[in-house]
Protein backbone atom coordinates (compact mmCIF):
# COMPACT_ATOMS: atom_id res chain seq x y z
CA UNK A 1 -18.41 -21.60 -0.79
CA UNK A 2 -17.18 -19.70 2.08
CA UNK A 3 -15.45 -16.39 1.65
CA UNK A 4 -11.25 -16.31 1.49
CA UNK A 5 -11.22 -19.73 -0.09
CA UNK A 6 -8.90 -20.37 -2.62
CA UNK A 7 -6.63 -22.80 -4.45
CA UNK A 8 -3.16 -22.25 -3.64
CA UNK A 9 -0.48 -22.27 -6.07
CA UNK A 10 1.51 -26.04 -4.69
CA UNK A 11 -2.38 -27.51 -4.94
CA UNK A 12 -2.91 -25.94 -8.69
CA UNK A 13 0.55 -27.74 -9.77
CA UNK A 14 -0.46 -30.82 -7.70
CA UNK A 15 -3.81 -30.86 -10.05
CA UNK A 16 -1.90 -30.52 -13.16
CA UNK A 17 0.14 -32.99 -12.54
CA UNK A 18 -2.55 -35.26 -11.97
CA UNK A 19 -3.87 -34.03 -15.20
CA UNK A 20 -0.96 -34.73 -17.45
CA UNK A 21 -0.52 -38.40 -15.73
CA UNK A 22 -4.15 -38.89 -16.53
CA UNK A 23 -3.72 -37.26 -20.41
CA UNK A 24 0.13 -39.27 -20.68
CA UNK A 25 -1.55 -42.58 -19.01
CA UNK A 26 -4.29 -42.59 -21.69
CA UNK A 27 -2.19 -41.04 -24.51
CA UNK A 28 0.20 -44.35 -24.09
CA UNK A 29 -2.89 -46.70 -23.66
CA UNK A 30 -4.10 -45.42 -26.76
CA UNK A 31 -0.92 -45.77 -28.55
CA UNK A 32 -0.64 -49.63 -27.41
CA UNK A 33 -4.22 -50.52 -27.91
CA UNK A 34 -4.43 -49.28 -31.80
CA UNK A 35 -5.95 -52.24 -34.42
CA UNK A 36 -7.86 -53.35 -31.37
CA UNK A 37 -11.27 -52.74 -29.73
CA UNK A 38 -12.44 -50.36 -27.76
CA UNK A 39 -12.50 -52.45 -24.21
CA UNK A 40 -8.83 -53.24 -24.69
CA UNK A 41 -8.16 -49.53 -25.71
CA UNK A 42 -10.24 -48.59 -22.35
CA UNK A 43 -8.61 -51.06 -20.26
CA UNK A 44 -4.90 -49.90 -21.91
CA UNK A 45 -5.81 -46.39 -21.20
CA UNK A 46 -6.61 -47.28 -17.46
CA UNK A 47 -3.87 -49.61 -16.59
CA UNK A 48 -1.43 -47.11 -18.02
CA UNK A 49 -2.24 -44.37 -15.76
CA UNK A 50 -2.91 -46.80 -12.99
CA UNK A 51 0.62 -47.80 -13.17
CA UNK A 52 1.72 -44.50 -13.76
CA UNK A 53 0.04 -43.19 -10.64
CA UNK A 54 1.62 -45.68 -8.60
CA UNK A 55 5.11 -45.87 -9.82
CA UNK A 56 5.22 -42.21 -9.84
CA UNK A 57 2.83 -40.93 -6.98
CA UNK A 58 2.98 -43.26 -4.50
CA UNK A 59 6.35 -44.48 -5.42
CA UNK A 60 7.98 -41.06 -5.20
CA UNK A 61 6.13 -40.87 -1.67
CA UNK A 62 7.65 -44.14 -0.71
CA UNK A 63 10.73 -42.56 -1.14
CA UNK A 64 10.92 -39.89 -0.07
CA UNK A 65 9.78 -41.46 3.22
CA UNK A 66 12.64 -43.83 3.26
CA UNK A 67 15.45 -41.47 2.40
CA UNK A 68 14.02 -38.66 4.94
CA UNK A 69 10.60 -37.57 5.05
CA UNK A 70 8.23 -35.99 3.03
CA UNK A 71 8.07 -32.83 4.80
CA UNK A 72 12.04 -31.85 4.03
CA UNK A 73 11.68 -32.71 0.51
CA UNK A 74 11.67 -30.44 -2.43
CA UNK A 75 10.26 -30.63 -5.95
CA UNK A 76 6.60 -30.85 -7.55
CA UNK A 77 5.85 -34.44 -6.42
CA UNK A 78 6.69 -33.12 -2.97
CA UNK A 79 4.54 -30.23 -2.87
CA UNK A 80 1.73 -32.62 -3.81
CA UNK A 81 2.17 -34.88 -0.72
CA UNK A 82 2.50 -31.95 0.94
CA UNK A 83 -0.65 -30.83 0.35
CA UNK A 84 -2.12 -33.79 0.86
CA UNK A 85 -0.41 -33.88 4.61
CA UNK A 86 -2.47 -30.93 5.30
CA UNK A 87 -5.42 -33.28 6.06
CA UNK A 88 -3.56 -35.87 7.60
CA UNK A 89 -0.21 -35.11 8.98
CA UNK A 90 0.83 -38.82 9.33
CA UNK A 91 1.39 -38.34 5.40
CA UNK A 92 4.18 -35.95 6.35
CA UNK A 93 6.66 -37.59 8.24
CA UNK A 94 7.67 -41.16 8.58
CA UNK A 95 4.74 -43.31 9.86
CA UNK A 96 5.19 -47.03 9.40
CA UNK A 97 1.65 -47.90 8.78
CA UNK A 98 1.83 -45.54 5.85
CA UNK A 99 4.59 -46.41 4.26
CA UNK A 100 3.99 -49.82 4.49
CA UNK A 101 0.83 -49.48 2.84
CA UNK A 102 2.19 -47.00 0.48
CA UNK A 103 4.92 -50.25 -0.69
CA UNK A 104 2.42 -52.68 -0.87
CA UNK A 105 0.19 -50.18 -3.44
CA UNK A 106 2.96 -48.87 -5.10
CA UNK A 107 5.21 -52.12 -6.04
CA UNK A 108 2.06 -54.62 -6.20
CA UNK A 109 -0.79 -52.70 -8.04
CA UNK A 110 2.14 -50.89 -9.92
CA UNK A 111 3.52 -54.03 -11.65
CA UNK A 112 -0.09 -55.68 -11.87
CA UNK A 113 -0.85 -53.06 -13.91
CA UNK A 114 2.19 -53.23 -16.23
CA UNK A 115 2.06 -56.93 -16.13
CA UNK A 116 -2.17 -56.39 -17.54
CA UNK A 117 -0.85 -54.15 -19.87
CA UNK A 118 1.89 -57.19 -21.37
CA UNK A 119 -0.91 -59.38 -21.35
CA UNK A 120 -3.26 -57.25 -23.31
CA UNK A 121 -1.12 -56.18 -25.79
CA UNK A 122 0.67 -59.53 -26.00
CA UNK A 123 -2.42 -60.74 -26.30
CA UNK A 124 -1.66 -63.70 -24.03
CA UNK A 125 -4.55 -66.12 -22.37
CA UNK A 126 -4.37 -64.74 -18.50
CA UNK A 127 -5.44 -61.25 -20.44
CA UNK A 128 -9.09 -62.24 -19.15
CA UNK A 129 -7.99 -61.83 -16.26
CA UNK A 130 -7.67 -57.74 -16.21
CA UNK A 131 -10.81 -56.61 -15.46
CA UNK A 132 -11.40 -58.71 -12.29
CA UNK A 133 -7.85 -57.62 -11.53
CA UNK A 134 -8.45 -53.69 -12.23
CA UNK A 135 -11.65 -53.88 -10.17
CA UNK A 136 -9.66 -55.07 -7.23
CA UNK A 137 -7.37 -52.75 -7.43
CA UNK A 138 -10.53 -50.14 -7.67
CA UNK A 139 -11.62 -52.00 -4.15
CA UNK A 140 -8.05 -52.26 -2.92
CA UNK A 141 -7.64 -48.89 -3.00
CA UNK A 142 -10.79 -48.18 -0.63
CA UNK A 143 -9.55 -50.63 1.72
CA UNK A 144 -6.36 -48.59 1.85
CA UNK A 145 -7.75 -45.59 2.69
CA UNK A 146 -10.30 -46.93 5.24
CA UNK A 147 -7.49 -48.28 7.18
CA UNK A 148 -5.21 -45.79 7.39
CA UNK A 149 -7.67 -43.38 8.63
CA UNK A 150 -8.76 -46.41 10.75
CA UNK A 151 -5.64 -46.87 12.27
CA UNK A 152 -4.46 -43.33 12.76
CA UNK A 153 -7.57 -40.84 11.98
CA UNK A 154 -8.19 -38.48 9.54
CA UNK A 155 -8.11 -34.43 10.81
CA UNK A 156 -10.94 -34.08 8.14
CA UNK A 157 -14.19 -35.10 8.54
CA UNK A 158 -13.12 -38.48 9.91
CA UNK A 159 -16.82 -39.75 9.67
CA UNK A 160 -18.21 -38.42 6.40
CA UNK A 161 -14.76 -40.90 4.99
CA UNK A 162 -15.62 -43.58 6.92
CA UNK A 163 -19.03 -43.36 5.48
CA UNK A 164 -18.40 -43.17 2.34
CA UNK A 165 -15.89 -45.97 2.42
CA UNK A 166 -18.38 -48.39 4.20
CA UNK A 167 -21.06 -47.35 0.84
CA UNK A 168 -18.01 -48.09 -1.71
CA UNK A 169 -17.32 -51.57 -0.35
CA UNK A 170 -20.59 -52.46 0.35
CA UNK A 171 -21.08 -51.65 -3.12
CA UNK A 172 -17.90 -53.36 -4.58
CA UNK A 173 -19.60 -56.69 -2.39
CA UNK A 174 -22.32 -56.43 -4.70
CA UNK A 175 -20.18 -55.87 -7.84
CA UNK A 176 -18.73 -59.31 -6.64
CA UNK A 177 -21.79 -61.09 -5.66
C-alpha cells in the first residue's frame, strides 16, 4: 500500500453499517428459518439482508435524490453515499439514469426478496422458485453496475470494472446454461 493511505472516519461508519445490516439481515433469517434446514436458513439469512440492503441502502439513496440530492444531505446513510460519490460523482447529485436504476433495484429486488422470504417461511409452492430468483438478483446487480458506468463512466479504473463485469456475466451465462 502506498504511504498516507488511510480509512477515513465517514468510510469506517459506512463499513459498520454494512456490517450490522449483514449481522441484523442474518440474525432475522436465522430467527425465521428455525425447525428448518439449513438451505432455507441460508436462503432466509440472504434474502433478509438482501432486502434490507435495498430498502435501506438504496432506498434511502432514492430518496434522498428525490427530495434534494445526496450531496446536501446529512446523517450516516448519507455519509455512505457520499463516499461512494467519491468514485463516481453522478452518485452525488441528481442523475436520472441513476436514480432510475436505483428505483427499479430498490422497490423490485427489495420486495422480491420479502416476497421469497413469505414464501419460504410460509412454506408455500412458488418457494422453489428462490434460488433462481436470488441468483438473478446476484446477475441483476452486475448488469446494474455495468451500465451505469456504461452510460456515464466510472472516475476509477473505468476498465479494470468493465472487465470484471464482462468475467461475472460471462460466468453467470454459464451458471444458466
Amino acid at each position: 500500500m502506498e504511504a498516507g493511505w488511510g480509512l477515513g472516519a465517514a468510510a469506517g461508519r459506512s463499513l459498520l453499517l454494512c456490517a450490522a445490516l449483514l449481522a441484523a439481515g442474518c440474525a432475522l433469517g436465522l430467527r425465521l428459518g428455525r425447525g428448518r434446514g439449513a438451505a432455507d436458513r441460508g436462503a432466509l439469512a440472504w434474502l433478509c439482508y438482501d432486502a434490507l440492503v435495498h430498502l435501506v441502502l438504496e432506498g434511502s439513496f432514492v430518496y434522498f435524490s428525490l427530495v434534494g440530492n445526496v450531496a446536501d444531505s446529512e446523517g450516516l446513510i448519507a455519509s455512505l453515499w457520499k463516499e461512494y460519490g467519491k468514485a463516481d460523482a453522478r452518485w452525488l447529485y441528481f442523475d436520472p439514469t441513476i436514480v432510475s436504476l436505483e428505483i427499479l433495484t430498490a422497490v423490485l429486488d427489495g420486495f422480491l426478496a420479502l416476497f421469497l422470504i413469505y414464501a419460504i417461511v410460509k412454506e408455500k409452492y412458488y418457494r422453489e422458485a428462490a434460488p433462481t430468483c436470488v441468483l438473478w438478483a446476484i446477475g441483476e446487480h452486475d448488469t446494474v453496475l455495468a451500465a451505469c458506468a456504461m452510460v456515464g463512466g466510472m472516475e476509477a479504473d473505468h476498465g479494470a470494472f468493465m472487465k470484471t463485469m464482462q468475467v461475472n456475466y460471462q460466468q453467470e451465462l454459464h451458471v444458466h446454461n
